[in-house]
C-alpha atoms as a PDB file:
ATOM      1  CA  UNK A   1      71.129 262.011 202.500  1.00  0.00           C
ATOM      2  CA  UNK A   2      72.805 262.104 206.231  1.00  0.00           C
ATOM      3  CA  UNK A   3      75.566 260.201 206.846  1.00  0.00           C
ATOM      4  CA  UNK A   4      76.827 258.678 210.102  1.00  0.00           C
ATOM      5  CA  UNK A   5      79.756 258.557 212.267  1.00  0.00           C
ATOM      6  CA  UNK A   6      80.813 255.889 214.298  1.00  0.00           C
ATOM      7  CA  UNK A   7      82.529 258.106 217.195  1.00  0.00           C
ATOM      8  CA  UNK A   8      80.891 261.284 218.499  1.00  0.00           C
ATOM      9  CA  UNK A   9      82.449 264.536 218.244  1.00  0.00           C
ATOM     10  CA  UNK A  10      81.733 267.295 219.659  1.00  0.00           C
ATOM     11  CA  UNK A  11      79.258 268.862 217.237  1.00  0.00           C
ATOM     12  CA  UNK A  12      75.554 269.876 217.177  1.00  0.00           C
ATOM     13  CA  UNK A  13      73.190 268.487 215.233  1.00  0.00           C
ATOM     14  CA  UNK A  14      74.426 264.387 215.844  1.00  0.00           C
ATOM     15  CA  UNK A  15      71.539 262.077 216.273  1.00  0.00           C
ATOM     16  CA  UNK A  16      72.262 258.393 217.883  1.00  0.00           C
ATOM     17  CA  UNK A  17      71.436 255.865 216.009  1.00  0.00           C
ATOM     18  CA  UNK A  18      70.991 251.690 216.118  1.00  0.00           C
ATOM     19  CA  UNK A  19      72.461 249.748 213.626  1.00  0.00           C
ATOM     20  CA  UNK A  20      71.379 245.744 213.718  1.00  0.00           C
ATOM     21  CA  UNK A  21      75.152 244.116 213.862  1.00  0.00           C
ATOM     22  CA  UNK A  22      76.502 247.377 216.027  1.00  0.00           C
ATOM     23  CA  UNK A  23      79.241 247.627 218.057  1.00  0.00           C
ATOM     24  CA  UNK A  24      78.278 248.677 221.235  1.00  0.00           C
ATOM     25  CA  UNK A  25      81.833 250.841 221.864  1.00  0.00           C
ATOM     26  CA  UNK A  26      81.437 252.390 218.756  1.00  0.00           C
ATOM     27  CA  UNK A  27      77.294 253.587 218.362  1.00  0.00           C
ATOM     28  CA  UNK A  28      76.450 255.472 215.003  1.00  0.00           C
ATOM     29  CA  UNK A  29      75.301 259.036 215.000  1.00  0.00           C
ATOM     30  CA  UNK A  30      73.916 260.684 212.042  1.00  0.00           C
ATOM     31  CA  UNK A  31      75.313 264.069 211.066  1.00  0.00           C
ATOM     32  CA  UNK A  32      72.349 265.940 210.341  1.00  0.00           C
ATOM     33  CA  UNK A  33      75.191 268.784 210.197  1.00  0.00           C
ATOM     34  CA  UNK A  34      76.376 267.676 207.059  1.00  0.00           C
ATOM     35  CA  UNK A  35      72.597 266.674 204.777  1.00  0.00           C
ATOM     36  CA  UNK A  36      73.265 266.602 201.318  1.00  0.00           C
ATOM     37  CA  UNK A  37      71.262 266.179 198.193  1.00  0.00           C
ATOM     38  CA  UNK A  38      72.226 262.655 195.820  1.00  0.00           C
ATOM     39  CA  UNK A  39      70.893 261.544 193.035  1.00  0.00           C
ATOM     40  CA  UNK A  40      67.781 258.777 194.060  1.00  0.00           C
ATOM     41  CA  UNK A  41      70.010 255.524 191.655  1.00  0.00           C
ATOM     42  CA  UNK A  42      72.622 256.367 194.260  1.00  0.00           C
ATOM     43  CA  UNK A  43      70.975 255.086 196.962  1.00  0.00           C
ATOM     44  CA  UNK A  44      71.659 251.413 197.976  1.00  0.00           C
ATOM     45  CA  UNK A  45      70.014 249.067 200.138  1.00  0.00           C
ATOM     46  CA  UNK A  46      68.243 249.946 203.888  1.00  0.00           C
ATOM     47  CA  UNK A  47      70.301 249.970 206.355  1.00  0.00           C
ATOM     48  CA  UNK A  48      68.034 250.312 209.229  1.00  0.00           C
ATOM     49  CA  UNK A  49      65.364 251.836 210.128  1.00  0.00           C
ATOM     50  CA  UNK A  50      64.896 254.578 212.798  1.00  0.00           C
ATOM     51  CA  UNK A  51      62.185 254.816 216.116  1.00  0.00           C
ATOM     52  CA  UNK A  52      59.516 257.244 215.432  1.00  0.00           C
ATOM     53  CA  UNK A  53      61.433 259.382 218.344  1.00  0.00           C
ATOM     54  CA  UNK A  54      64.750 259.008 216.669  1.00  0.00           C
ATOM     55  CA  UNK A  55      62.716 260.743 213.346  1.00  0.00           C
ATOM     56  CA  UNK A  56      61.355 263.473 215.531  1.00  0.00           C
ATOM     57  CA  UNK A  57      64.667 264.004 217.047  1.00  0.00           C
ATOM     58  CA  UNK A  58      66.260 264.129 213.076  1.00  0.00           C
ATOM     59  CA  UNK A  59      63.127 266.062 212.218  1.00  0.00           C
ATOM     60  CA  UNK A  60      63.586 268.832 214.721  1.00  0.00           C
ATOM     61  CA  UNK A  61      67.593 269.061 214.164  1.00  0.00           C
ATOM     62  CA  UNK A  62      66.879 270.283 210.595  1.00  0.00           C
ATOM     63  CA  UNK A  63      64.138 272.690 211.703  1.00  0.00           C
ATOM     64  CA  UNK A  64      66.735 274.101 213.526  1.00  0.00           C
ATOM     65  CA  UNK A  65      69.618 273.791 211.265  1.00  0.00           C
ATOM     66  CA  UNK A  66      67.935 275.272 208.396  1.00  0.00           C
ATOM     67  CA  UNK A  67      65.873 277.985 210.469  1.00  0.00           C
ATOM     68  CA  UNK A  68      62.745 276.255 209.287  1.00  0.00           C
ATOM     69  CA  UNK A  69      59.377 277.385 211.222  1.00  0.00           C
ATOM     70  CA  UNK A  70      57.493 274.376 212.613  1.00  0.00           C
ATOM     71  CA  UNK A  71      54.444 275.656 212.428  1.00  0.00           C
ATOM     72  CA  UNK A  72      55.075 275.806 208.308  1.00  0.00           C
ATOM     73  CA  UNK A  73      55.519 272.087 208.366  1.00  0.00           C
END
């Protein structure tokens, strides 16, 4: 799981994100800083869904994160 903030900080590892009834003065990021493991019943309903860049972007903040080597992926 990665939850969001609605205000950025500054912290690494924040991805911006568009949700469909947003507020444009207050834009979601996901804290990619803070994954953490939940049980699969615990998950509700979509949200939204991100851009294929937005993914890479998510993708490549946990490679880094969790010193991960790319080429192992």
């Amino acid at each position: 799981m990665c939850p969001f903030a609605t205000h950025q900080e500054p912290a690494a590892y924040r991805i911006p994100i568009d949700l469909p009834a947003g507020d444009a003065l207050h834009r979601p990021w996901l804290m990619v800083g803070k994954l953490m493991a939940i049980q699969r019943e615990r998950v509700g309903s979509q949200i939204t869904a991100l851009s294929a860049e937005q993914i890479a972007a998510v993708s490549q903040a946990m490679v880094d994160l969790l010193g991960l080597d790319p080429r192992d992926q």
